[in-house]
Protein backbone atom coordinates (compact mmCIF):
# COMPACT_ATOMS: atom_id res chain seq x y z
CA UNK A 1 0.00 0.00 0.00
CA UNK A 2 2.90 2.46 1.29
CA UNK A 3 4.96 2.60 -1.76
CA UNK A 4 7.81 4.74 -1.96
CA UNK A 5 6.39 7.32 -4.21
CA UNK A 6 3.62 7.89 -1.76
CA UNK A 7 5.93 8.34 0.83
CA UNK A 8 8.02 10.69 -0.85
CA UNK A 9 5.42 12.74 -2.00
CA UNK A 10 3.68 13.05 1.96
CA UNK A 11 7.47 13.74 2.57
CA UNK A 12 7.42 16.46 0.61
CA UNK A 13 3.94 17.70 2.44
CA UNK A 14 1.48 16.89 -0.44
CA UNK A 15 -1.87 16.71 1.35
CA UNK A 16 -3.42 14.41 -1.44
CA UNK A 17 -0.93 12.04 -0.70
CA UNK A 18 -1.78 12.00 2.98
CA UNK A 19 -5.09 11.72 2.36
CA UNK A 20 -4.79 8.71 0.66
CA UNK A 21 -2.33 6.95 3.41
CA UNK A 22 -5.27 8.63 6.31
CA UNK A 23 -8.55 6.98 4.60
CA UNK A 24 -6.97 3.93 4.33
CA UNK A 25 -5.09 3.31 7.54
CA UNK A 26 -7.56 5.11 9.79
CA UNK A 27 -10.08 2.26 10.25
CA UNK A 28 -7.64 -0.03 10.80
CA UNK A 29 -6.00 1.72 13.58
CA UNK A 30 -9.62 2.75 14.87
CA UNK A 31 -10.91 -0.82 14.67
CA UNK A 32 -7.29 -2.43 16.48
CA UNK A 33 -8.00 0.81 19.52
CA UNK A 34 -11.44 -0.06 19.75
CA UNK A 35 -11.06 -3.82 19.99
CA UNK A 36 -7.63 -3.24 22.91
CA UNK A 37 -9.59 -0.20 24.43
CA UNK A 38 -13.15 -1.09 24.04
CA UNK A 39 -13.97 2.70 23.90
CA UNK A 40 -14.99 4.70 20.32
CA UNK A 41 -14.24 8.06 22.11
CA UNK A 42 -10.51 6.90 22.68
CA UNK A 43 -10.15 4.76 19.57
CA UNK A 44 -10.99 7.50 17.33
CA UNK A 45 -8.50 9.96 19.42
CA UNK A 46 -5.19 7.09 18.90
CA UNK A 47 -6.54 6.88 15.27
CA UNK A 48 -5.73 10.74 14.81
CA UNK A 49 -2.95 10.87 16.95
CA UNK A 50 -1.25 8.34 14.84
CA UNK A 51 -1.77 9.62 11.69
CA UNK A 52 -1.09 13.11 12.92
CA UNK A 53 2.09 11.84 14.28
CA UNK A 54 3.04 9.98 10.61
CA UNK A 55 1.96 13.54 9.01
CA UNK A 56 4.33 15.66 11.05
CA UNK A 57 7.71 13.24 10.54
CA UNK A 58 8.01 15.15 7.17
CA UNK A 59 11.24 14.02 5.42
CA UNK A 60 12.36 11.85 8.14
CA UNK A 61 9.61 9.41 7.19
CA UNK A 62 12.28 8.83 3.73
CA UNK A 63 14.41 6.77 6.65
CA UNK A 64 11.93 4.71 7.84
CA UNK A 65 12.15 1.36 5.77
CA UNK A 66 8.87 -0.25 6.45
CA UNK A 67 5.92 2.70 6.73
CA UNK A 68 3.14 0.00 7.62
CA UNK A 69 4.84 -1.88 10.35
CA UNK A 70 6.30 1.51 11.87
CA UNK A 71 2.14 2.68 11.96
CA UNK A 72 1.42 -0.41 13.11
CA UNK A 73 4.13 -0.07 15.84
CA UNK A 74 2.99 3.38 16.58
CA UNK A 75 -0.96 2.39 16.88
CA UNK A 76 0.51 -0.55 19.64
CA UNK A 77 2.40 1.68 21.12
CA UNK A 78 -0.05 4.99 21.01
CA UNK A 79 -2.83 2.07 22.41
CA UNK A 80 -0.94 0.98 24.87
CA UNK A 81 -0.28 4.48 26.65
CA UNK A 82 -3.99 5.57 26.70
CA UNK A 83 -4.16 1.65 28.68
CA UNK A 84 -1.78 2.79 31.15
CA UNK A 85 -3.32 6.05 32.03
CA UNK A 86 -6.94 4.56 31.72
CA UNK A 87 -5.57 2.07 34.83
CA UNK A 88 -3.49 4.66 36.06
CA UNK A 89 -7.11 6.90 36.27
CA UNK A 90 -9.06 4.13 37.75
CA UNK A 91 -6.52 3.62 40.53
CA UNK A 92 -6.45 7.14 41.58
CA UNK A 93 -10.00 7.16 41.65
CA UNK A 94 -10.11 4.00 43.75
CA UNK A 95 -7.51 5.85 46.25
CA UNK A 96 -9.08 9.36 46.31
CA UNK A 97 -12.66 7.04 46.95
CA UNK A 98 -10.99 5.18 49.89
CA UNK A 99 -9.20 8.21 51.29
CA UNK A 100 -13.23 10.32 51.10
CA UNK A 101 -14.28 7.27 52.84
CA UNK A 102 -11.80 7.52 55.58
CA UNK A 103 -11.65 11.25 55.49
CA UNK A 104 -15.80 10.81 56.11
CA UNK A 105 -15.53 8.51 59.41
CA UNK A 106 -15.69 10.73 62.11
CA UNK A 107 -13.66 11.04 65.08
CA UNK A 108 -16.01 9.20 67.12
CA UNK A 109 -16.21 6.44 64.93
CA UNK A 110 -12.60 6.22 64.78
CA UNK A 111 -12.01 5.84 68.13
CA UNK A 112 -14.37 3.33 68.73
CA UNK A 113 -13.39 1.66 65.86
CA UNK A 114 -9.81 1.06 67.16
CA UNK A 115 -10.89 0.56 70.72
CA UNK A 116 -12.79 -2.62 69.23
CA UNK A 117 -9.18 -3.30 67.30
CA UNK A 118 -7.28 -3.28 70.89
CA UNK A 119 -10.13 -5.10 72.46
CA UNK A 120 -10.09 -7.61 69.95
CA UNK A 121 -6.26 -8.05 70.13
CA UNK A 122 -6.39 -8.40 73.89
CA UNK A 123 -8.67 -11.34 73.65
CA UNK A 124 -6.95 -12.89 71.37
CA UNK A 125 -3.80 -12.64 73.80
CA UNK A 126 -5.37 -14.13 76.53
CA UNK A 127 -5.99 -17.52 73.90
CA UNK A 128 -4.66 -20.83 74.93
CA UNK A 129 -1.37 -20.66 73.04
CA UNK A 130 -3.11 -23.13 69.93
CA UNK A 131 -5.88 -21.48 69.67
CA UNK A 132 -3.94 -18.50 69.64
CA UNK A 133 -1.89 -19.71 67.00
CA UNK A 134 -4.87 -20.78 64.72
CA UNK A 135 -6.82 -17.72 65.31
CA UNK A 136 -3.46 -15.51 64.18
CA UNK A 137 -3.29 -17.84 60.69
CA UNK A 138 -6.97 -17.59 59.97
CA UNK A 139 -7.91 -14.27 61.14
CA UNK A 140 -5.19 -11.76 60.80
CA UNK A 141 -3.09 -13.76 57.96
CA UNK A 142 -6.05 -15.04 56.16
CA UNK A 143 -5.05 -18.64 55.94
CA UNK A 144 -7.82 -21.28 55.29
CA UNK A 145 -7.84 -24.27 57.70
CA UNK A 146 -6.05 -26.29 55.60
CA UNK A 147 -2.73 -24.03 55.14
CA UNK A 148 -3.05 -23.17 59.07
CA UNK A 149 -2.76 -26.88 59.62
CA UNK A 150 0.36 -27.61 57.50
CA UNK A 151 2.32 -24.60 59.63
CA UNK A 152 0.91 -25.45 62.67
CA UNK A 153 1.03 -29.54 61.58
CA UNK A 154 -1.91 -30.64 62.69
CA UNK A 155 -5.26 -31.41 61.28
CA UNK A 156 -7.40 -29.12 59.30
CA UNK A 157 -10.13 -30.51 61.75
CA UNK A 158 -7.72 -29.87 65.00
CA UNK A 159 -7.82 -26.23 63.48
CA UNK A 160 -11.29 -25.57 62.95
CA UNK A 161 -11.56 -26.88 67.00
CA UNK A 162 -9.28 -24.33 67.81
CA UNK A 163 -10.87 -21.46 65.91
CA UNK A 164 -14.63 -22.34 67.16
CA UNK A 165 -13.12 -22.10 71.14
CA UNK A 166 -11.51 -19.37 70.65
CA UNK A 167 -13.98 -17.12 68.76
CA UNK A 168 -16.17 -18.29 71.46
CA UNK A 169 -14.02 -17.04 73.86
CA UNK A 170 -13.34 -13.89 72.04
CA UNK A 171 -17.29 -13.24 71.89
CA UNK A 172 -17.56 -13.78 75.37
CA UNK A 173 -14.52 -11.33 76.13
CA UNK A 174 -16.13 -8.83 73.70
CA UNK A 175 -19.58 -8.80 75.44
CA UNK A 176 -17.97 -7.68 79.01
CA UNK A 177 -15.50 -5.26 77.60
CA UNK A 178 -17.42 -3.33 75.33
CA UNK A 179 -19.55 -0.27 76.43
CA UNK A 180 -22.13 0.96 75.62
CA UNK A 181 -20.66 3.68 73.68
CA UNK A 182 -19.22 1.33 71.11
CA UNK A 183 -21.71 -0.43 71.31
CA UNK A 184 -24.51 2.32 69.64
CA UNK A 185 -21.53 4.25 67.64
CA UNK A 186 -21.37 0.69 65.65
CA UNK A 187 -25.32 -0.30 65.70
């Protein structure tokens, strides 16, 4: 499609000659954005910006020794960067969202929240040593039965023994430490 000739003459800024390369690459780069970015809005802006970009090299597209696979580069390339700052967007939003939801807790809330945190921690220090140990690997590391048994090498069933005494004990510790205070600020 790109022969020399054509090349040489959007080189030398002939607009016809651009046209030409524009109506025939543009879908394609459109259609490969769309399909990577699955947004028109965007695909149509990396369809311009590549062309745009292929428009303004000027002579130095007369080094370039294969014009489709350096557009096709350039559309990967151009496709990719509007993928990175579309994550790059979503994660900020996702941070400035959790930081408004923090920001909104009041003080109150706050307080009581980590009062429940040190109440919950003392509990758990007061565990048989086991149960202790199980309740650590389940609740605060996340660990299902099964991978708390093979650290703590015993039964998945020995585990879930544990756990059930000692969130029962927990419970029981919660219910004559908390106040009342927590107790509405979380109700």
């Amino acid at each position: 499609m790109l022969s020399s000739q054509l090349i040489l003459r959007i080189a030398n800024g002939d607009e016809q000659a651009f046209k030409i390369v524009y109506e025939y690459f543009f879908p394609k780069i459109r259609v490969f954005a769309r399909n990577m970015l699955h947004d028109d809005e965007q695909a149509l802006e990396v369809a311009q910006d590549v062309l745009l970009a292929f428009w303004k090299m000027g002579r130095t597209l007369l080094e370039i020794r294969n014009p489709e696979g350096f557009l096709t580069t350039l559309s990967k390339r151009r496709t990719i960067d509007v993928l990175r700052k579309n994550i790059a967007v979503r994660n900020a939003e996702r941070i400035a969202n959790v930081a408004w939801q923090e920001g909104e807790m009041e003080t109150e809330h706050r307080v009581a929240y980590n009062e429940l945190r040190n109440l919950l921690a003392e509990g758990a220090d007061l565990l048989p040593p086991q149960q202790r140990r199980a309740y650590q690997l389940c609740y605060e590391q996340g660990l299902k039965y099964e991978e708390a048994a093979r650290v703590m090498e015993i039964s998945p069933g020995t585990v879930q023994g544990h756990i059930k005494r000692a969130l029962r004990f927990i419970r029981g510790y919660l219910s004559q430490h908390l106040t009342l205070t927590l107790l509405t600020v979380f109700i």
